[in-house]
Protein backbone atom coordinates (compact mmCIF):
# COMPACT_ATOMS: atom_id res chain seq x y z
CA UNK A 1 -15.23 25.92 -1.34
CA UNK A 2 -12.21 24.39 -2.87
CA UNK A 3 -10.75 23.33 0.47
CA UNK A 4 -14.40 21.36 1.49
CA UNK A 5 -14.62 19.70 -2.02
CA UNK A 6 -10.80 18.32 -1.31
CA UNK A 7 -11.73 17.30 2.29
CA UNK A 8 -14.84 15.53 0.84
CA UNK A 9 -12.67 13.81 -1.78
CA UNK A 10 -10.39 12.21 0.63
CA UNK A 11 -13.24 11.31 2.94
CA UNK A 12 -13.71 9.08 -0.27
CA UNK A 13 -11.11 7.67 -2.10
CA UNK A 14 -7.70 7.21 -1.77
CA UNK A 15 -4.89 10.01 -2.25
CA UNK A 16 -0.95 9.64 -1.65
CA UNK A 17 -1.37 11.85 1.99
CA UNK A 18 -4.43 9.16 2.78
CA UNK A 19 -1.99 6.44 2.35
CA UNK A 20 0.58 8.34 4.23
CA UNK A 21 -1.77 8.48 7.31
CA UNK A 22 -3.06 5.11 7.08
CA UNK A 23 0.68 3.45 6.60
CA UNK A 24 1.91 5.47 9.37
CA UNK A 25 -0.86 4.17 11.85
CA UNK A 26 0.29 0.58 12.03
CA UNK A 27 2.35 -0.47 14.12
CA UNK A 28 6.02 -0.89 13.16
CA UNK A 29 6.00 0.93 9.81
CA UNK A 30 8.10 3.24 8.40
CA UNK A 31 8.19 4.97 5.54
CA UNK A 32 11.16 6.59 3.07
CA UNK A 33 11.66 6.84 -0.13
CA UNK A 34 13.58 4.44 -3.02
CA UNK A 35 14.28 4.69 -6.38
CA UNK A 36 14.15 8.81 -6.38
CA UNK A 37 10.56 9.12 -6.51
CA UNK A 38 8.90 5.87 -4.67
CA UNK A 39 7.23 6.31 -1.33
CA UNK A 40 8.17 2.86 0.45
CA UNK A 41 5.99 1.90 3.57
CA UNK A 42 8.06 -1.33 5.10
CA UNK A 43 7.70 -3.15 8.06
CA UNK A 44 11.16 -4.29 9.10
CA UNK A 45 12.49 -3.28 6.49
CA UNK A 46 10.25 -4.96 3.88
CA UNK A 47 7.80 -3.12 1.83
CA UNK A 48 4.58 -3.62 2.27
CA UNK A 49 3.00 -0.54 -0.16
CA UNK A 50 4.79 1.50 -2.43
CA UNK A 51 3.39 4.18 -4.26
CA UNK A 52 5.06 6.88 -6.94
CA UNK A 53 4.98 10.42 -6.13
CA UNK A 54 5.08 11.07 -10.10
CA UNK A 55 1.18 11.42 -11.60
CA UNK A 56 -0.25 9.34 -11.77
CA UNK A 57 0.79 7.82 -8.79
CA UNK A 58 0.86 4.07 -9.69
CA UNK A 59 0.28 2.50 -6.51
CA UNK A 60 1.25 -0.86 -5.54
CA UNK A 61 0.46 -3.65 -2.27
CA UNK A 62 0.85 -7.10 -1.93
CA UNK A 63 -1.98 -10.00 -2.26
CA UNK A 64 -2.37 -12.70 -1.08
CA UNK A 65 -1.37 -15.49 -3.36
CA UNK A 66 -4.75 -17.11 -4.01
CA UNK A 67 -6.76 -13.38 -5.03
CA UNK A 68 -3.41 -12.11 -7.04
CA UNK A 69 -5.04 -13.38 -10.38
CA UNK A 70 -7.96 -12.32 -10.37
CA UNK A 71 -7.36 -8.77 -8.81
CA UNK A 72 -4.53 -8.40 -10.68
CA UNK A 73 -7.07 -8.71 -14.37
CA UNK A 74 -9.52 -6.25 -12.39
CA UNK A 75 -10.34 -3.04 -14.12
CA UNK A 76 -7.63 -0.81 -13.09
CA UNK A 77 -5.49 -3.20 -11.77
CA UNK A 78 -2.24 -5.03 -13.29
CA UNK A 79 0.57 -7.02 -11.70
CA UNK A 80 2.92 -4.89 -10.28
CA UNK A 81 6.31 -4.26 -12.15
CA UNK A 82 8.87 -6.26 -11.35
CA UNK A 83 7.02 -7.19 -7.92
CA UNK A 84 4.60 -9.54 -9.74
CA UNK A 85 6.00 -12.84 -8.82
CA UNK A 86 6.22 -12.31 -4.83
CA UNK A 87 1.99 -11.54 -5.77
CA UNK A 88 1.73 -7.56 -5.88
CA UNK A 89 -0.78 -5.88 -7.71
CA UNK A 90 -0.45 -2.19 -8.94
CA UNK A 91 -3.10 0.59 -9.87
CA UNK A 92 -2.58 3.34 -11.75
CA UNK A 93 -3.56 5.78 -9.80
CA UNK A 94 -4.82 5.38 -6.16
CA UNK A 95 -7.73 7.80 -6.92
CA UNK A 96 -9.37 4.58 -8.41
CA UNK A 97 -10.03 3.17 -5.15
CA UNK A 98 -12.58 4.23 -2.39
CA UNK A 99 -11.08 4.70 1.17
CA UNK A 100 -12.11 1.66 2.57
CA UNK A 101 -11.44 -0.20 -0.12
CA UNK A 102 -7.62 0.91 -0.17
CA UNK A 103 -7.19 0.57 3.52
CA UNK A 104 -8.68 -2.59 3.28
CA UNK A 105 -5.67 -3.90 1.11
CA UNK A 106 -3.04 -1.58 2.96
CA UNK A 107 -3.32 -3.26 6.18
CA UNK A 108 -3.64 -7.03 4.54
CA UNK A 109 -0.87 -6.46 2.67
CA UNK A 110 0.83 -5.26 5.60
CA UNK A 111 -0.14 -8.18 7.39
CA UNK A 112 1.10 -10.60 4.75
CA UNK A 113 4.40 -8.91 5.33
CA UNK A 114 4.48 -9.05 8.71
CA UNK A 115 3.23 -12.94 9.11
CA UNK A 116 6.77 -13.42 7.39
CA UNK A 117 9.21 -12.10 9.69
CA UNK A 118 10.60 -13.92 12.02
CA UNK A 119 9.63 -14.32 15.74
CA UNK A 120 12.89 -12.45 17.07
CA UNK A 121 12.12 -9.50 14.50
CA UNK A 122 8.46 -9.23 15.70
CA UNK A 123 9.30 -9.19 19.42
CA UNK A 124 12.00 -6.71 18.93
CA UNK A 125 9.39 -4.54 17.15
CA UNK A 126 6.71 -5.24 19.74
CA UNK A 127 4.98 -7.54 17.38
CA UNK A 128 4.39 -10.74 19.02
């Protein structure tokens, strides 16, 4: 019963092996860790989502520059720690979000990353 109440959850909302899957699925990304106890999803070697594998799991993306204010003042939500001024938003715990939702800002944060590099980094990653 456990293990069907669990599979339900993550149907649902968010959860650090949720974001693992997701992260993993676009193209280009990898994933490691920094700062002892930060999973890093990058895309070239720039981050893209970060969340902490210490409870609660403070999970952070980044926005684009015109919604950073006001999702950033959302219930939940703050500026992210020392990522605030390149517009990244944090939330303590990724629990708070439904799937969608979460996935939602995953892949345009990863996009917002991507848009960045430059055109010989994207074709050498197959991005063009």
């Amino acid at each position: 019963m456990a293990e069907l109440q669990l599979f339900y959850y993550r149907m649902k909302y968010m959860d650090i092996e949720t974001i693992r899957k997701f992260c993993r699925s676009l193209p280009a990304a990898t994933e490691d860790i920094k700062w002892d106890h930060d999973l890093c999803f990058s895309v070239c070697g720039k981050m893209f989502v970060v969340i902490d594998l210490e409870p609660p799991n403070r999970f952070s993306f980044k926005v684009p520059d015109e919604e950073f204010e006001e999702l950033s003042t959302r219930e939940g939500f703050m500026p992210a720690p020392y990522m605030a001024r390149a517009k990244w938003v944090s939330t303590e715990s990724p629990s708070h979000l439904k799937k969608k939702e979460g996935e939602q800002f995953m892949r345009q944060s990863y996009e917002l990353v991507k848009a960045k590099l430059t055109k010989k980094a994207k074709a050498e990653l197959g991005l063009s």
